[in-house]
C-alpha atoms as a PDB file:
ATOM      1  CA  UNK A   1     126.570 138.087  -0.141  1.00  0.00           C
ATOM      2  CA  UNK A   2     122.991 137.941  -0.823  1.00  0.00           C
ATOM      3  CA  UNK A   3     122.696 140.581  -2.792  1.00  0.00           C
ATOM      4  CA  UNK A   4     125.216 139.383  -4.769  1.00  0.00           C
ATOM      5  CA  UNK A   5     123.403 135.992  -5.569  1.00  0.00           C
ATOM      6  CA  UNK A   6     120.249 137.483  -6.756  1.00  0.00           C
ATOM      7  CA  UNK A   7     122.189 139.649  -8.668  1.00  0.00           C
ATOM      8  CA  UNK A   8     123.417 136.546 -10.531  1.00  0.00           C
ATOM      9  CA  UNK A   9     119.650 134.932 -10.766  1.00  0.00           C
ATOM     10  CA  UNK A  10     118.571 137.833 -11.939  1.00  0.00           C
ATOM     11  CA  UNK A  11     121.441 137.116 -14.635  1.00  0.00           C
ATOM     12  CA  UNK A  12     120.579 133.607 -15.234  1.00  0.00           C
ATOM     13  CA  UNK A  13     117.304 134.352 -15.617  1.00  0.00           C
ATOM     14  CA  UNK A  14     117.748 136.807 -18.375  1.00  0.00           C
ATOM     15  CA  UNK A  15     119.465 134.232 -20.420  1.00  0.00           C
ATOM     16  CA  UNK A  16     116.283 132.300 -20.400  1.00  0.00           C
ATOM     17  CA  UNK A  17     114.776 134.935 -23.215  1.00  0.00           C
ATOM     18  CA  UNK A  18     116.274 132.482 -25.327  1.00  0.00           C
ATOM     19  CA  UNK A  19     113.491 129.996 -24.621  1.00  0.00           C
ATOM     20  CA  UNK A  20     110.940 128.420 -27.252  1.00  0.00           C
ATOM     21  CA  UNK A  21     108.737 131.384 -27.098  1.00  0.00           C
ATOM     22  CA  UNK A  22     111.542 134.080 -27.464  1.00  0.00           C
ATOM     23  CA  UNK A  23     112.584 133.617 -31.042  1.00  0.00           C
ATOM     24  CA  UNK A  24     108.822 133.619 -32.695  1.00  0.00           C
ATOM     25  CA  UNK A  25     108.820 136.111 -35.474  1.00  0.00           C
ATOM     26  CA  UNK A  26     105.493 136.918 -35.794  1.00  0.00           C
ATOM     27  CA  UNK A  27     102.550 137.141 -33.392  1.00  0.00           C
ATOM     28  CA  UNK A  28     100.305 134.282 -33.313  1.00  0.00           C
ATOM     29  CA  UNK A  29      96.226 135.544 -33.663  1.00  0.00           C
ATOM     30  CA  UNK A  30      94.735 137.225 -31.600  1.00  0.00           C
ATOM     31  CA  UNK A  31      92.111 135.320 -28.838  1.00  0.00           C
ATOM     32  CA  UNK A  32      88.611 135.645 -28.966  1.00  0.00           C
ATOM     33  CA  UNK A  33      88.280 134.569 -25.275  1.00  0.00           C
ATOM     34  CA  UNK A  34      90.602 135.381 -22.075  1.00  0.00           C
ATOM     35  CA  UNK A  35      91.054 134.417 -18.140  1.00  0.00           C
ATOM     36  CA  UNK A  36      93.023 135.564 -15.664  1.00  0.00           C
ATOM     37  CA  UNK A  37      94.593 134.027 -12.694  1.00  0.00           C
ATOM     38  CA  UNK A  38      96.487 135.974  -9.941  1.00  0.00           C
ATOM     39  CA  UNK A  39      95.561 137.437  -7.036  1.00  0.00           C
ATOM     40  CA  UNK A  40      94.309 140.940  -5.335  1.00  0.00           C
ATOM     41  CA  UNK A  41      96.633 143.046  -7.866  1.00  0.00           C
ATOM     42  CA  UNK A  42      94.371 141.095 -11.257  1.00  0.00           C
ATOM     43  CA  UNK A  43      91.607 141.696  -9.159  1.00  0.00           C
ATOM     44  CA  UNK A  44      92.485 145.690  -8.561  1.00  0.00           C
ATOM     45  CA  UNK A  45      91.603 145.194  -5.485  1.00  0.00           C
ATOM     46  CA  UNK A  46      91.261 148.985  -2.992  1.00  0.00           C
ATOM     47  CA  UNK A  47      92.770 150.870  -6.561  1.00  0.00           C
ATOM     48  CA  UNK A  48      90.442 153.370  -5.862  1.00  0.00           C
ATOM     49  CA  UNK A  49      88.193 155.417  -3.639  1.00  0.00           C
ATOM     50  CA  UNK A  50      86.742 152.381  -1.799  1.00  0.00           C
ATOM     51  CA  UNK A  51      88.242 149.486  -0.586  1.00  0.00           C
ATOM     52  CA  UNK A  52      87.470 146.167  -1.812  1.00  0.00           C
ATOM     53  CA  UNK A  53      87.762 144.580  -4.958  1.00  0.00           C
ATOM     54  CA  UNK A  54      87.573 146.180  -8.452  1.00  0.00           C
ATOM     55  CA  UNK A  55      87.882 143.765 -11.163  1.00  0.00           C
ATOM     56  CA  UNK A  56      86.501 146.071 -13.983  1.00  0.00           C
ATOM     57  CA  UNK A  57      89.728 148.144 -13.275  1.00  0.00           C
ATOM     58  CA  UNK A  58      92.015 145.030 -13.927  1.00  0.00           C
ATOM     59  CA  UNK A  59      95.315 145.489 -15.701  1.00  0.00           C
ATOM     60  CA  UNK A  60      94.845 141.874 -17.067  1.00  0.00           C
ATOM     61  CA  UNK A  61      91.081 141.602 -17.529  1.00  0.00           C
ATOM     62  CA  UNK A  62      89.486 145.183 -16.820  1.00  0.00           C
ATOM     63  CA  UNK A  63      86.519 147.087 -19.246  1.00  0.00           C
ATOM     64  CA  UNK A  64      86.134 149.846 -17.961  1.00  0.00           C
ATOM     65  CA  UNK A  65      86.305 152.601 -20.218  1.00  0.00           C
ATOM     66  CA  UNK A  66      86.921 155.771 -18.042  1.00  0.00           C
ATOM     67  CA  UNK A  67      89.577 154.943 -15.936  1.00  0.00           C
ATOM     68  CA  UNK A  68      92.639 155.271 -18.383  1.00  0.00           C
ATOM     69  CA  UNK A  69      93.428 151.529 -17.650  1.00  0.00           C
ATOM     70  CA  UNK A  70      94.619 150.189 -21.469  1.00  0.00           C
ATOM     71  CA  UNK A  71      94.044 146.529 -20.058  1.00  0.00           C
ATOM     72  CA  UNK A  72      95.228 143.455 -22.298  1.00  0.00           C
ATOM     73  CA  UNK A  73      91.368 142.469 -22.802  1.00  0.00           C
ATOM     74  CA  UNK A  74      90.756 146.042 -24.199  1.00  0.00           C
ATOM     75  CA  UNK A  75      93.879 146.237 -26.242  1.00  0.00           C
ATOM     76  CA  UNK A  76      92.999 142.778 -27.918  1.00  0.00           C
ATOM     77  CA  UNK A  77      89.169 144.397 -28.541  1.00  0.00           C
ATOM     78  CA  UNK A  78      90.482 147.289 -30.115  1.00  0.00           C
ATOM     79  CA  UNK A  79      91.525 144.818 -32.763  1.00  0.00           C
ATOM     80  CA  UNK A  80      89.430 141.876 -32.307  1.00  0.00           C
ATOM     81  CA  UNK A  81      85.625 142.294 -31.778  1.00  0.00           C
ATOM     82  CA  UNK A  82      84.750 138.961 -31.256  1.00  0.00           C
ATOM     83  CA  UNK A  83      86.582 139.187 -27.490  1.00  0.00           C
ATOM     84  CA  UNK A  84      83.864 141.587 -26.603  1.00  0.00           C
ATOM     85  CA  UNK A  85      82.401 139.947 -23.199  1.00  0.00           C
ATOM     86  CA  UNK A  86      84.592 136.729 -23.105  1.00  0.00           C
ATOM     87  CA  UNK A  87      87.350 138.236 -20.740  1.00  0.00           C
ATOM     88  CA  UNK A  88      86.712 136.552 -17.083  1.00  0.00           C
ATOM     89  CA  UNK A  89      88.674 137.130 -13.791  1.00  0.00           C
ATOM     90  CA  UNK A  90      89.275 133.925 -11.950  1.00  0.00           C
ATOM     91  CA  UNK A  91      91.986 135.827 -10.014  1.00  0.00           C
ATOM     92  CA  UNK A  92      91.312 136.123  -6.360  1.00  0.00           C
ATOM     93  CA  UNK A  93      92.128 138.081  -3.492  1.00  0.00           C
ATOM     94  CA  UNK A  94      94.653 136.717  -1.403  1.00  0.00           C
ATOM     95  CA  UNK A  95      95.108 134.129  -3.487  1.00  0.00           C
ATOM     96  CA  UNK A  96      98.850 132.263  -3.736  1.00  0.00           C
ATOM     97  CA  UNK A  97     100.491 129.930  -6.153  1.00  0.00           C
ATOM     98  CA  UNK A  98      98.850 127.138  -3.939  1.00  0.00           C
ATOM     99  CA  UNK A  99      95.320 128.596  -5.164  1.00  0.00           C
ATOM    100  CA  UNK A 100      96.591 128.681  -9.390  1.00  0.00           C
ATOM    101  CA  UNK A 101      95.855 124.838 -10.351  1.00  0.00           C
ATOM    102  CA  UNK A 102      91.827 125.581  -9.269  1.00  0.00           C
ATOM    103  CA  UNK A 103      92.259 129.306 -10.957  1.00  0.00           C
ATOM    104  CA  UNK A 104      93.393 127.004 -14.076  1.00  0.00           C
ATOM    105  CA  UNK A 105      90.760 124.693 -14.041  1.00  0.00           C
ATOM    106  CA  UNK A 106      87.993 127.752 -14.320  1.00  0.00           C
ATOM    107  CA  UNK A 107      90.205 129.220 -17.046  1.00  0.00           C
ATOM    108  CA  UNK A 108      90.095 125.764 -18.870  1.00  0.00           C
ATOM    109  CA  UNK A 109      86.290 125.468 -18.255  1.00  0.00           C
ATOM    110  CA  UNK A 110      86.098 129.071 -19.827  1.00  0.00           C
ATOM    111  CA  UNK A 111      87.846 127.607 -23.302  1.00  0.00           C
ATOM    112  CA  UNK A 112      89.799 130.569 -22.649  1.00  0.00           C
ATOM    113  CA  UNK A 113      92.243 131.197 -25.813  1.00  0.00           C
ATOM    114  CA  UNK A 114      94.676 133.462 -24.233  1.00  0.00           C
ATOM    115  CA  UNK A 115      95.263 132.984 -19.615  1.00  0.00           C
ATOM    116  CA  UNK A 116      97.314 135.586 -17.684  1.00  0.00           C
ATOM    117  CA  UNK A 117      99.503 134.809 -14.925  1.00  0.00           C
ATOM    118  CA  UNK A 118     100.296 137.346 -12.240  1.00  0.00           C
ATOM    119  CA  UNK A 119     100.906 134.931  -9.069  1.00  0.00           C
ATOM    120  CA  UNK A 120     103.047 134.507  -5.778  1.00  0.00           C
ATOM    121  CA  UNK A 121     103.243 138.109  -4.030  1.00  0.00           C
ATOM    122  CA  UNK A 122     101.370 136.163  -1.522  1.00  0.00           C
ATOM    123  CA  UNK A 123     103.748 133.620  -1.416  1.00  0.00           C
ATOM    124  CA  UNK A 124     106.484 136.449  -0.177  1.00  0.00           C
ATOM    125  CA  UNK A 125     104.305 138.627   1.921  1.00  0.00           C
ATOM    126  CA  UNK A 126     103.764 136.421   4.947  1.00  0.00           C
ATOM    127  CA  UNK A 127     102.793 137.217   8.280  1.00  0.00           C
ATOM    128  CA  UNK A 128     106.920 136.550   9.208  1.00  0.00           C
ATOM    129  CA  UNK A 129     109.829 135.349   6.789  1.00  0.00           C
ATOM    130  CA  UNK A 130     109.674 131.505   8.267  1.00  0.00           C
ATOM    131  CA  UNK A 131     106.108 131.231   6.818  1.00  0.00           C
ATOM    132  CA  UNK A 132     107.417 132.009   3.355  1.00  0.00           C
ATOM    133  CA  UNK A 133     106.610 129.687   1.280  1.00  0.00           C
ATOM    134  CA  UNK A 134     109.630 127.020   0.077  1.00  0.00           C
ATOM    135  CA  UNK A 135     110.665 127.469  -3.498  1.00  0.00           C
ATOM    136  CA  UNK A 136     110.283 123.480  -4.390  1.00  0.00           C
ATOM    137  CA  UNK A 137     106.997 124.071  -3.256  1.00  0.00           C
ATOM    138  CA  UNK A 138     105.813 126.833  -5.193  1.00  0.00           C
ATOM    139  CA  UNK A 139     107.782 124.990  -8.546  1.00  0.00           C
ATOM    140  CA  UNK A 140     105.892 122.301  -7.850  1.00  0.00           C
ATOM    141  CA  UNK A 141     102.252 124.459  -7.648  1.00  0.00           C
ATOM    142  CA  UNK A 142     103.554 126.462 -11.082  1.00  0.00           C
ATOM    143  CA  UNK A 143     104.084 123.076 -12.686  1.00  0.00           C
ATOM    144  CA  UNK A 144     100.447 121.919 -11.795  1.00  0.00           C
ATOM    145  CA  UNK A 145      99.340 124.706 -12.746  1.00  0.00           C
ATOM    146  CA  UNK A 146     101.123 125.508 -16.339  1.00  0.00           C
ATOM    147  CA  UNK A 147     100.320 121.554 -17.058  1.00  0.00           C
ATOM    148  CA  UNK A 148      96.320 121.864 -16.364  1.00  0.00           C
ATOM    149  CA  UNK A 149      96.773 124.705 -18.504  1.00  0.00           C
ATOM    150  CA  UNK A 150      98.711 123.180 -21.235  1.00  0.00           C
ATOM    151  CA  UNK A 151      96.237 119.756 -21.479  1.00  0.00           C
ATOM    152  CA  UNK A 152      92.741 121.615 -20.732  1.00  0.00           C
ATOM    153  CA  UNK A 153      93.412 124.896 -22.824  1.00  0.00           C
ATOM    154  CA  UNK A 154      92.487 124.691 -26.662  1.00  0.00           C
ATOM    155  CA  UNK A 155      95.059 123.765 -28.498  1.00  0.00           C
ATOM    156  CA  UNK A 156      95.554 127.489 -30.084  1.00  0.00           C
ATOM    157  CA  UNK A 157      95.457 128.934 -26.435  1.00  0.00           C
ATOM    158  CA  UNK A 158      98.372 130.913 -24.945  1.00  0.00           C
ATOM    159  CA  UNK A 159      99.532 131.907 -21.585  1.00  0.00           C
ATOM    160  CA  UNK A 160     101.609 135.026 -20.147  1.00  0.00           C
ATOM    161  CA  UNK A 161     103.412 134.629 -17.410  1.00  0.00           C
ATOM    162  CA  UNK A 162     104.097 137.933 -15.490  1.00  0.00           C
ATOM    163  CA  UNK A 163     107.002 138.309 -12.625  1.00  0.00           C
ATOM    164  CA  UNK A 164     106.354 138.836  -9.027  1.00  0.00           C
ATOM    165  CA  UNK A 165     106.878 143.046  -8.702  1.00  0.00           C
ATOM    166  CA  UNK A 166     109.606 144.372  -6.374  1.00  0.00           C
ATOM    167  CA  UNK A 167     108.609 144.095  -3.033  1.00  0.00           C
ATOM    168  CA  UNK A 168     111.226 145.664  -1.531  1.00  0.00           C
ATOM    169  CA  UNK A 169     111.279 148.687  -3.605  1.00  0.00           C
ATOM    170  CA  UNK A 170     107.408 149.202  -1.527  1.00  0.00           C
ATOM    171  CA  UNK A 171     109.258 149.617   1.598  1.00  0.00           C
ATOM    172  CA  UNK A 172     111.762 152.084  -0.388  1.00  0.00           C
ATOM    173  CA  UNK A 173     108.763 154.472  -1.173  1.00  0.00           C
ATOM    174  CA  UNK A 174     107.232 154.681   2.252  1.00  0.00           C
ATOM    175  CA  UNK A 175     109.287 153.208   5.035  1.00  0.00           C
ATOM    176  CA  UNK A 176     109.446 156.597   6.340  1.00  0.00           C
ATOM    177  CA  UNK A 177     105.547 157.454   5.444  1.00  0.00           C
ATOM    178  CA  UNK A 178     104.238 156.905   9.076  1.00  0.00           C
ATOM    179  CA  UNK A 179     100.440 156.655   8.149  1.00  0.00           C
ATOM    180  CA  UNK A 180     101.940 153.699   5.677  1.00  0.00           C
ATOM    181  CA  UNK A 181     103.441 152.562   8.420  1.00  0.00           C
ATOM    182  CA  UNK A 182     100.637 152.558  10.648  1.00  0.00           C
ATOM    183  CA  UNK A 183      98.521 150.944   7.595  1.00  0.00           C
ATOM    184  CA  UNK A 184     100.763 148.027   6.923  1.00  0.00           C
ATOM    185  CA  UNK A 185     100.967 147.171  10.990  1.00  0.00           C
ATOM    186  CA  UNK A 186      97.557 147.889  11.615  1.00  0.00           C
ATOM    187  CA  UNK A 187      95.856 145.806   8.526  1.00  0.00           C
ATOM    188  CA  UNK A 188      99.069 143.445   8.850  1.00  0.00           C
ATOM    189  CA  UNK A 189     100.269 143.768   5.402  1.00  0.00           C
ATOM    190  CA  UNK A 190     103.294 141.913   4.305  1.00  0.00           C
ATOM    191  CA  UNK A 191     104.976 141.788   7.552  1.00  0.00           C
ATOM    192  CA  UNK A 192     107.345 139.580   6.260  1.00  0.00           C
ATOM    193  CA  UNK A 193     109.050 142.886   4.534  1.00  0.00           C
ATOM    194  CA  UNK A 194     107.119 145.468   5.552  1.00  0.00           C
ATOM    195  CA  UNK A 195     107.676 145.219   9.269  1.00  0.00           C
ATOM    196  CA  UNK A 196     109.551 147.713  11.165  1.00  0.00           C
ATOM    197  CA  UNK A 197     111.010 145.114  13.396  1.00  0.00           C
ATOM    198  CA  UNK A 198     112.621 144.347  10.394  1.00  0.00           C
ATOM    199  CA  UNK A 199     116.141 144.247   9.727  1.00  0.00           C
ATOM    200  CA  UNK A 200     118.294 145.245   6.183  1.00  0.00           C
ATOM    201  CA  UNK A 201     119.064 141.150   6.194  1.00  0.00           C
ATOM    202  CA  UNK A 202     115.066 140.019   6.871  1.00  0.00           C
ATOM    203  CA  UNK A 203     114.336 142.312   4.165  1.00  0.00           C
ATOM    204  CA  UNK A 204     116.971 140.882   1.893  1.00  0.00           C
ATOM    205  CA  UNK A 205     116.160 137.206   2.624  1.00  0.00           C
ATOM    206  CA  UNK A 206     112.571 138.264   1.782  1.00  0.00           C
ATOM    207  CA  UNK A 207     113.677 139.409  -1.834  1.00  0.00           C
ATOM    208  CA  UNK A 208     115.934 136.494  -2.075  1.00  0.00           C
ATOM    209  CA  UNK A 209     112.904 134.571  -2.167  1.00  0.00           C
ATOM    210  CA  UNK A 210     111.158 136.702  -4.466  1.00  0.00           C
ATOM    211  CA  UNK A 211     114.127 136.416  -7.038  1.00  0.00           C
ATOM    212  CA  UNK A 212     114.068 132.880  -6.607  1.00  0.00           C
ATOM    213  CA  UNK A 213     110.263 132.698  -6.914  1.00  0.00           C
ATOM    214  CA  UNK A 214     110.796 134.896 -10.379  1.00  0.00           C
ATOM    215  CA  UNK A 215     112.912 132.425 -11.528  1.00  0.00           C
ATOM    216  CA  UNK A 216     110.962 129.079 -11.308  1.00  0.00           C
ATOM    217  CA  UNK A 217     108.416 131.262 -13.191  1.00  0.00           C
ATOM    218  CA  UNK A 218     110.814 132.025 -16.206  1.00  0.00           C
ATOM    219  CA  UNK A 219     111.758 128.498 -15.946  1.00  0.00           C
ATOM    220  CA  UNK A 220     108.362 127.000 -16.004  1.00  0.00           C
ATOM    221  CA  UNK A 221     107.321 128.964 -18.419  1.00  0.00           C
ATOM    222  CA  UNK A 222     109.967 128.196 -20.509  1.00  0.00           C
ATOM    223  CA  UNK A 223     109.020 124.402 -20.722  1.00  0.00           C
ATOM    224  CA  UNK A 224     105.926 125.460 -22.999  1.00  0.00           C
ATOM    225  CA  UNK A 225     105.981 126.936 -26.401  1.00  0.00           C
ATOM    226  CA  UNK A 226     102.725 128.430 -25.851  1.00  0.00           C
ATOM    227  CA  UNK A 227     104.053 130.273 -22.842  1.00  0.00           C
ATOM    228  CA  UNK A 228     105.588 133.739 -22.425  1.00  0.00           C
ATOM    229  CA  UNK A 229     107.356 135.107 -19.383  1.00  0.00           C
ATOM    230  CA  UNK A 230     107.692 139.012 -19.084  1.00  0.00           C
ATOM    231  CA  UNK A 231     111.698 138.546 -18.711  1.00  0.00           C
ATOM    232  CA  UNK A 232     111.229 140.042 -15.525  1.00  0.00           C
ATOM    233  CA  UNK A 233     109.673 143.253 -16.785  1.00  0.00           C
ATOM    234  CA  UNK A 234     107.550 143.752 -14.012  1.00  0.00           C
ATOM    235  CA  UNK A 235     109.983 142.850 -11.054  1.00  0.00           C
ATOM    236  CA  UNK A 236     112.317 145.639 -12.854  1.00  0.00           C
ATOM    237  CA  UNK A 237     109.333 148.611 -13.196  1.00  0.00           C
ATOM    238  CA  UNK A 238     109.468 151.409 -10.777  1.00  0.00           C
ATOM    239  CA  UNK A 239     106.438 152.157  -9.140  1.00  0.00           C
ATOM    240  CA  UNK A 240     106.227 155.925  -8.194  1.00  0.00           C
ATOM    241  CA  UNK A 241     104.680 156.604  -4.808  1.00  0.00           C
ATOM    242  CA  UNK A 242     101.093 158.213  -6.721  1.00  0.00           C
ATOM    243  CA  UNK A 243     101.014 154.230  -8.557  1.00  0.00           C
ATOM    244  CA  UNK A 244     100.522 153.322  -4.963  1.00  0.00           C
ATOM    245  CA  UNK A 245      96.964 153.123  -3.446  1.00  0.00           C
ATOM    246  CA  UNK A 246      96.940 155.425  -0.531  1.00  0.00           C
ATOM    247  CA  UNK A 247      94.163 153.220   0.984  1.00  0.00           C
ATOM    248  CA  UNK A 248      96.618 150.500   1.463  1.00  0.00           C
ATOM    249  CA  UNK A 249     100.463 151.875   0.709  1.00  0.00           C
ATOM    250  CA  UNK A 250     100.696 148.504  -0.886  1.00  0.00           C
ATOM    251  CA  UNK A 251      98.129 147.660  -3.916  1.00  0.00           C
ATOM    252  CA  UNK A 252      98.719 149.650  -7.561  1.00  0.00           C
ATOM    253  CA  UNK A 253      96.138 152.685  -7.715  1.00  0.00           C
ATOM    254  CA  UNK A 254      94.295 153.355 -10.911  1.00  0.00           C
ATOM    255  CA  UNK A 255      97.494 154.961 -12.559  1.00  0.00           C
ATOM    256  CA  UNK A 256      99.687 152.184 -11.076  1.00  0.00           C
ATOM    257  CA  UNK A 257      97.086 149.487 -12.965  1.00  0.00           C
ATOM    258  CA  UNK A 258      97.518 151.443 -16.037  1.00  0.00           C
ATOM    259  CA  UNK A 259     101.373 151.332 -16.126  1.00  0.00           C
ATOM    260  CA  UNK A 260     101.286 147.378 -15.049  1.00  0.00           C
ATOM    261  CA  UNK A 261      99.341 146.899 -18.133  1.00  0.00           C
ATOM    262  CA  UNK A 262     101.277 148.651 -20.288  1.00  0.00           C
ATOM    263  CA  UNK A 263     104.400 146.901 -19.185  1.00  0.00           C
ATOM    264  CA  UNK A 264     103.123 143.547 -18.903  1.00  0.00           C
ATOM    265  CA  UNK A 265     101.264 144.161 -22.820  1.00  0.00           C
ATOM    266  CA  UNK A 266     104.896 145.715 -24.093  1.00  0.00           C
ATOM    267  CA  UNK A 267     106.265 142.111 -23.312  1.00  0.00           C
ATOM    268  CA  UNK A 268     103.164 140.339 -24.417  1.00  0.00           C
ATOM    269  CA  UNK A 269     102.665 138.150 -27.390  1.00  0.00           C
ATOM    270  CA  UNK A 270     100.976 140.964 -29.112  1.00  0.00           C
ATOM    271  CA  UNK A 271     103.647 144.052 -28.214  1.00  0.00           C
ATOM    272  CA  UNK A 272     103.680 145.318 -32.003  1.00  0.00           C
ATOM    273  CA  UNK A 273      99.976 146.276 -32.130  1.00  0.00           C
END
């Protein structure tokens, strides 16, 4: 039964492609400033070789020029010189939807013309499914956060709103990887899915929350003309096991940053360049 009902969000939210931001024709300019907000994923953290953090190799915000990462910042310099050194990361490791209104508030002291969203992994991968956290809650974090947004930003500024990726389809690649096993147990990564205490139904209630989470961001998102949701472009991508950093079995590795930038920027405001 559950599956069926986030089959049928999953519907719903589709339909919400026909929101204020869907039917623009054209692309508005392109920013000569950027943020991001998010968490360990925007800030690339263990992609590769070490672990840590490695913002420079950030899908959303990243400059670095030899890793094959196309991020949005260097997409939007290709075309726009005047971005050159006015991309900041306000993203954070560990970071949930609770952390975004603060995130915002750097993003709006940056004058930042053009804020990424890539929030609420977190918010699913919990030490146990109980301490999940509730839907209304994160809605109500989202809202903060989009509003702080919408009434600090300048008034030209735009966001993009990215979904939450497939959790579940993690545990797909390397539930039978025993070293990713030991990894996620050992480091205690997302034991809310990635547990192998876990049943088929814990790990369905666990993406039942990520659908639901996935909506409230198409839904939010929606309220804003200035704001574009992915449509659920990232939630559908399929990570191949080498996308996967094999430091963690669980954050994107340099490749895996390169495709999450090209699929977030292919449902970006500026797709067509």
């Amino acid at each position: 039964m559950r599956g069926r009902v986030a089959f049928v969000v999953l519907l719903c939210l589709a339909g919400l492609s026909s929101g204020p931001w869907a039917s623009a024709s054209t692309s508005p300019p392109l920013p000569g400033s950027m943020a991001a907000i998010g968490d360990s994923m925007t800030r690339a953290a263990d992609v590769c070789c070490w672990y840590g953090d490695h913002p420079h190799q950030s899908w959303s915000t990243g400059d670095t020029s030899w890793d094959g990462i196309n991020s949005h910042y260097e997409r939007i310099l290709a075309h726009k010189a005047g971005i050159a050194g006015h991309n900041f990361n306000d993203s954070k490791s560990g970071a949930r939807m609770s952390d975004a209104p603060g995130q915002a508030g750097q993003a709006v002291s940056q004058s930042a013309k053009y804020v990424t969203i890539l929030m609420g992994a977190n918010d699913v991968c919990r030490p146990s499914i109980d301490t999940m956290t509730p839907v209304d809650t994160f809605r109500a974090q989202l809202q903060q956060t989009l509003s702080a947004l919408e009434s600090g930003l300048p008034g030209n500024a735009h966001i993009f709103v990215a979904s939450i990726p497939n959790i579940l389809q993690l545990w797909q690649l390397f539930h039978d990887n025993d070293l990713a096993e030991l990894i996620w147990s050992e480091a205690n990564i997302c034991q809310s899915m990635l547990s192998t205490s876990n049943t088929d139904a814990d790990r369905q209630a666990v993406l039942d929350r990520e659908v639901a989470f996935n909506v409230v961001l198409g839904e939010e998102c929606a309220k804003y003309a200035n704001c574009r949701f992915d449509n659920l472009a990232v939630f559908n991508y399929q990570f191949s096991g080498s996308q996967v950093s094999k430091l963690d079995f669980f954050h994107p590795s340099l490749s895996g940053q390169a495709a999450l930038a090209q699929v977030t920027w292919a449902a970006s405001w500026w797709s067509g360049l």
